[in-house]
C-alpha atoms as a PDB file:
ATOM      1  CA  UNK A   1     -37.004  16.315  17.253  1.00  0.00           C
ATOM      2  CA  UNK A   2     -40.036  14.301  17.272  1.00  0.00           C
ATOM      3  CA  UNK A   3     -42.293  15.703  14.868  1.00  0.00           C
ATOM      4  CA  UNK A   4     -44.129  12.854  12.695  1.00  0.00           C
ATOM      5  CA  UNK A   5     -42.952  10.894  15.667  1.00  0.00           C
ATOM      6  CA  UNK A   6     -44.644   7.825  17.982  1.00  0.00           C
ATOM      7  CA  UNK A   7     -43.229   5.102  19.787  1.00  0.00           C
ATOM      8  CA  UNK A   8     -44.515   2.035  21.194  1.00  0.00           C
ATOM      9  CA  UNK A   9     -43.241  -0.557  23.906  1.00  0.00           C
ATOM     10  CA  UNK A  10     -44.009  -3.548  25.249  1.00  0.00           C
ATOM     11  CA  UNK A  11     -43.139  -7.338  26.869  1.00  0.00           C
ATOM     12  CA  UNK A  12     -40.201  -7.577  24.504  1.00  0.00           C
ATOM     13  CA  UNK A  13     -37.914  -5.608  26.119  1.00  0.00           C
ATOM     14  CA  UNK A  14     -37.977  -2.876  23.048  1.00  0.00           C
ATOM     15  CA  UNK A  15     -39.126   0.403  22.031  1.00  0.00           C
ATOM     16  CA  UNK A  16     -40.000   1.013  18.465  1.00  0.00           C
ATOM     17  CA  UNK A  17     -39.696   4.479  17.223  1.00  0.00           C
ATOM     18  CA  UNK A  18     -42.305   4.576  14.225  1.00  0.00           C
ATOM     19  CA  UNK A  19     -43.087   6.932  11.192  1.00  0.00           C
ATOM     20  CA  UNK A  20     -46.447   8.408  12.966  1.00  0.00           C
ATOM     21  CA  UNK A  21     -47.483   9.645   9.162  1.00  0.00           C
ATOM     22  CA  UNK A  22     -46.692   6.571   7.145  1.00  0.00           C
ATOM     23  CA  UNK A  23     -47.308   4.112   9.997  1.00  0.00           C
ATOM     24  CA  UNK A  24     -43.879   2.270   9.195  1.00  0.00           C
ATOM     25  CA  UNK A  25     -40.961   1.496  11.885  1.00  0.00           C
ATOM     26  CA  UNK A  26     -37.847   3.873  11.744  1.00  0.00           C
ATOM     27  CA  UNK A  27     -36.131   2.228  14.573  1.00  0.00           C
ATOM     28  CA  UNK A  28     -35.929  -0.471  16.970  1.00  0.00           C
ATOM     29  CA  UNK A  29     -34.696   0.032  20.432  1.00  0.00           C
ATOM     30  CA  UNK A  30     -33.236  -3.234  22.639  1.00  0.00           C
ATOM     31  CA  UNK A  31     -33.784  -2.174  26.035  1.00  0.00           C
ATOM     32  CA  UNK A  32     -33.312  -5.908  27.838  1.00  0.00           C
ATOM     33  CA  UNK A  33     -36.002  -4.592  30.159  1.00  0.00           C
ATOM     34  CA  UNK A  34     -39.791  -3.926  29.737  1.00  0.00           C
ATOM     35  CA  UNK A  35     -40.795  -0.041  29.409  1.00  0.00           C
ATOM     36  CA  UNK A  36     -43.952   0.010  31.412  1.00  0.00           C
ATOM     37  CA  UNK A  37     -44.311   4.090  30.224  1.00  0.00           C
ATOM     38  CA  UNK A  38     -43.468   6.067  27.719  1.00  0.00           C
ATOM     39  CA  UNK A  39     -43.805   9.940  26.776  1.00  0.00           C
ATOM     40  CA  UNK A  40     -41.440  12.200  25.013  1.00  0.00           C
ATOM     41  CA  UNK A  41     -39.407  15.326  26.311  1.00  0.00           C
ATOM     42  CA  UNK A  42     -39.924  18.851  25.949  1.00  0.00           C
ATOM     43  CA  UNK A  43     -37.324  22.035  26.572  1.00  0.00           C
ATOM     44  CA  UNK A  44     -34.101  20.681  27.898  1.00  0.00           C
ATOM     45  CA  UNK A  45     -35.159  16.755  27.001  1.00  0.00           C
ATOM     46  CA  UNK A  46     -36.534  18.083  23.655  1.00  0.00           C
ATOM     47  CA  UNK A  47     -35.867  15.091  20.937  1.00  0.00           C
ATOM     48  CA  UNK A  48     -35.686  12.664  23.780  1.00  0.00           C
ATOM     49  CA  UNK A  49     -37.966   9.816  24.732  1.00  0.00           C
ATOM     50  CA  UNK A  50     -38.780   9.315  28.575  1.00  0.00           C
ATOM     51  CA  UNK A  51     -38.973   5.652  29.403  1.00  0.00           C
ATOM     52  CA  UNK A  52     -40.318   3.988  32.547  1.00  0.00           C
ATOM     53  CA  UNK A  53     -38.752   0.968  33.308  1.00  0.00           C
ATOM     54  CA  UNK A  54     -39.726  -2.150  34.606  1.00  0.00           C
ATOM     55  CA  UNK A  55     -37.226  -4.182  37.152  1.00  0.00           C
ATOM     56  CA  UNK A  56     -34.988  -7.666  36.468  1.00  0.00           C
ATOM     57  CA  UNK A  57     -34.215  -9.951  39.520  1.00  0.00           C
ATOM     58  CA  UNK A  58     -31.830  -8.583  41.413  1.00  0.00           C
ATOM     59  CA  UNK A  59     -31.728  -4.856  39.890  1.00  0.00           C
ATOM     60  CA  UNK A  60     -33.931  -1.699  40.293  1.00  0.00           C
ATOM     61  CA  UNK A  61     -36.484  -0.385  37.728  1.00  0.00           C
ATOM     62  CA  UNK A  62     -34.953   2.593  35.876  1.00  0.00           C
ATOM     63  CA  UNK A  63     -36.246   5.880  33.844  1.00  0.00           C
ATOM     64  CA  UNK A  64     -34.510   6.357  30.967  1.00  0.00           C
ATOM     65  CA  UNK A  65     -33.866   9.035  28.688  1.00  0.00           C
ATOM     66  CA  UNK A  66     -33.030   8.162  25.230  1.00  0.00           C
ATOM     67  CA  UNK A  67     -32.237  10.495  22.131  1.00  0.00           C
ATOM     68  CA  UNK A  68     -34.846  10.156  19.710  1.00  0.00           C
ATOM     69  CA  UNK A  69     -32.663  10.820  16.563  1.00  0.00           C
ATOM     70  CA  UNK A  70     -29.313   8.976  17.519  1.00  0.00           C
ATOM     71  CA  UNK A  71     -30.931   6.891  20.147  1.00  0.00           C
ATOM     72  CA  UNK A  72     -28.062   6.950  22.664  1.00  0.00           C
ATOM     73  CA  UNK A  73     -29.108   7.221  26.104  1.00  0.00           C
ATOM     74  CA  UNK A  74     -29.229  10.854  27.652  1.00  0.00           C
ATOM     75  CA  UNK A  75     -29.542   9.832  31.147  1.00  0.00           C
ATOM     76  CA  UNK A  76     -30.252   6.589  33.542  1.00  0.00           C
ATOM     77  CA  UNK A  77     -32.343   7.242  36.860  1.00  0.00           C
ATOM     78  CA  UNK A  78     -31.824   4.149  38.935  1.00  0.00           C
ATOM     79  CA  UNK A  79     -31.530   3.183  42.195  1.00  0.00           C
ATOM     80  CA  UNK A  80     -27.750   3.960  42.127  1.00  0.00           C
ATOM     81  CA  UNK A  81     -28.437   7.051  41.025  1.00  0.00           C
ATOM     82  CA  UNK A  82     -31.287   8.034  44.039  1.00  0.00           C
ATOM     83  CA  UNK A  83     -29.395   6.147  46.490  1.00  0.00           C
ATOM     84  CA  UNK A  84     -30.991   3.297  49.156  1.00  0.00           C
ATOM     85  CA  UNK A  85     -34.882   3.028  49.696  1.00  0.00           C
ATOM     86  CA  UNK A  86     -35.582   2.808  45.635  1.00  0.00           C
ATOM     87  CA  UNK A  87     -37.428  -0.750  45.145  1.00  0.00           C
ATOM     88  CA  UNK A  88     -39.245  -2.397  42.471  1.00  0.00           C
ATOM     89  CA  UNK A  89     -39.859  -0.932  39.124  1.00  0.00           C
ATOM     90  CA  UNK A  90     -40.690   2.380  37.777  1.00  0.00           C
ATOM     91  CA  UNK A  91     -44.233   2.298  36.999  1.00  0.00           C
ATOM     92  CA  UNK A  92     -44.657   6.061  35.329  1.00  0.00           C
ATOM     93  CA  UNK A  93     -42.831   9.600  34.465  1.00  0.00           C
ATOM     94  CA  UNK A  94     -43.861  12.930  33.583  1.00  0.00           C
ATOM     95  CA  UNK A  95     -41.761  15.703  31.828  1.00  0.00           C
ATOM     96  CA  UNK A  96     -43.069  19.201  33.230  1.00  0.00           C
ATOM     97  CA  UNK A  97     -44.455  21.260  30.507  1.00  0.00           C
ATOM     98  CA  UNK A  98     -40.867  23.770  30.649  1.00  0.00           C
ATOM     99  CA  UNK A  99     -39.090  20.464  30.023  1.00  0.00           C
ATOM    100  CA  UNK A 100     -36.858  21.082  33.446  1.00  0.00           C
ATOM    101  CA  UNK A 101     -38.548  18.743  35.836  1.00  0.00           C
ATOM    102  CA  UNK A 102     -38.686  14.962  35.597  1.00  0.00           C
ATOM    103  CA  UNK A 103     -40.926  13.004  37.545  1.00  0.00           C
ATOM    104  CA  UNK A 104     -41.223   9.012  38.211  1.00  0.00           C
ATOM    105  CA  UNK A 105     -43.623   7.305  40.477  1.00  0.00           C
ATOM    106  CA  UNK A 106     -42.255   3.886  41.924  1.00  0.00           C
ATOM    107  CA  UNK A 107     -43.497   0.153  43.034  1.00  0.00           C
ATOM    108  CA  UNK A 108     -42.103   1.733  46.499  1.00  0.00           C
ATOM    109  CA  UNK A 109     -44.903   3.790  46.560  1.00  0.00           C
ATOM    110  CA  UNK A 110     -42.603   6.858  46.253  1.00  0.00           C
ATOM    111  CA  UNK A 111     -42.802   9.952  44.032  1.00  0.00           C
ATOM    112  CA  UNK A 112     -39.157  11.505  42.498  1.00  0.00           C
ATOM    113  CA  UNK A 113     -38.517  14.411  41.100  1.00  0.00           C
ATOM    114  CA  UNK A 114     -35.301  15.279  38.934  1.00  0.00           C
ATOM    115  CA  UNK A 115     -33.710  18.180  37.135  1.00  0.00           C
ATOM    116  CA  UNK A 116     -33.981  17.795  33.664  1.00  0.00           C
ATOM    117  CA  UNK A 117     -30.834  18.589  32.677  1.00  0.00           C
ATOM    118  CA  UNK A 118     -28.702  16.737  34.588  1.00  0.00           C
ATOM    119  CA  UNK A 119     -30.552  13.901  35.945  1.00  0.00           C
ATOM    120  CA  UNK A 120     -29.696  15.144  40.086  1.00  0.00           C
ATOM    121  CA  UNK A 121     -32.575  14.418  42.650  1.00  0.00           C
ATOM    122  CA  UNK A 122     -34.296  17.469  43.364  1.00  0.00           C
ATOM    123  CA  UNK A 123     -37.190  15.837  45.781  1.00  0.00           C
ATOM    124  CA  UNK A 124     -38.545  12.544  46.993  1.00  0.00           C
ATOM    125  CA  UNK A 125     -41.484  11.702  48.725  1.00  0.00           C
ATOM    126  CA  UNK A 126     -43.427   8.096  49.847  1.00  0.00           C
ATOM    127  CA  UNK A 127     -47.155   8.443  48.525  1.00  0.00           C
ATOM    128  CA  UNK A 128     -48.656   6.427  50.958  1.00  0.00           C
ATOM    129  CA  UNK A 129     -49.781   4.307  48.338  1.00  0.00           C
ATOM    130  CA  UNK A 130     -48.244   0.371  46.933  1.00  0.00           C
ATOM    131  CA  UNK A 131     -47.443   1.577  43.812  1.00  0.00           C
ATOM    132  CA  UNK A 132     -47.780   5.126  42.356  1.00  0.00           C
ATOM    133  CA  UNK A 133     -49.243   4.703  38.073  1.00  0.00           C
ATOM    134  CA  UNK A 134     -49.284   8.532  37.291  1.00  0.00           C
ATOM    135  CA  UNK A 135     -47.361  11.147  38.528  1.00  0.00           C
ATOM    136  CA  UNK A 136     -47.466  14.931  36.588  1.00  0.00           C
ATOM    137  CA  UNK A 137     -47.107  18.631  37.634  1.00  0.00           C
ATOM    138  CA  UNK A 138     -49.947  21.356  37.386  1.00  0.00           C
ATOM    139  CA  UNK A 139     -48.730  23.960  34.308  1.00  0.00           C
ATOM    140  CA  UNK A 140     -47.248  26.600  36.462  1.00  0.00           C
ATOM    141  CA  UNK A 141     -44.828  24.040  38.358  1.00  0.00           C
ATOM    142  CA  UNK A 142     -45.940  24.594  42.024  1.00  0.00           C
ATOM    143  CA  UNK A 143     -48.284  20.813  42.044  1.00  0.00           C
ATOM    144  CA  UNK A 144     -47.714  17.259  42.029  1.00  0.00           C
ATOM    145  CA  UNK A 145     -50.138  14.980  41.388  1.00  0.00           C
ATOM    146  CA  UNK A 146     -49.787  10.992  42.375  1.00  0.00           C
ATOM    147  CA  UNK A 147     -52.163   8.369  42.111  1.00  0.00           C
END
């Protein structure tokens, strides 16, 4: 998993996956796209990192799920993937404390919600709002928060 684990990301289109105890890189990650948010998995997306994706001309943003340890991808959340109305990048995600709920919050101004395990659209919802920064789920499941 990610014990003795941190990652970083930034405007050049990587994450790093750094030695949180010695403070030394383990692994580089080409992306080709700027991760805008970050936060690792728990239950089913244990040993994964969650990535928030910014968007390229032409293309979607994306959430990503990427294996910590062999850092293949898991699972892609794009606009293909939640069919039409998905614009702009994805701005933040949340992993629900049980680890079987993914949530991203959009330039759209929408709010998604996915199962864990297999990436499927569960619920989507327009915030009202330009851009949603934070999206996460009260402890017992049952609350989304947007802002």
């Amino acid at each position: 998993g990610g014990e003795g684990l941190a990652a970083s990301g930034g405007k050049d289109n990587a994450l790093v996956l750094w030695d949180a105890e010695q403070g030394k890189v383990r692994h580089r990650i080409e992306l080709g796209r700027n991760p805008l948010d970050l936060a690792f998995g728990h239950g089913p997306c244990d040993g994964s990192l969650l990535a928030a994706m910014d968007s390229l001309p032409g293309e979607e943003g994306q959430a990503l799920v990427i294996d910590v340890e062999t850092h293949q991808l898991r699972l892609a959340l794009s606009a293909s993937t939640v069919g039409p109305g998905c614009a702009g990048h994805v701005s933040c995600l949340h992993a629900s404390l049980s680890g079987g709920t993914l949530l991203t919050g959009a330039a759209d101004g929408s709010v998604r919600q996915y199962c864990a395990r297999d990436g499927s659209l569960v619920l989507q919802y327009n915030s009202g709002m330009r851009d949603v920064n934070l999206t996460s789920l009260s402890c017992d499941g049952r609350y989304i928060q947007a802002s």
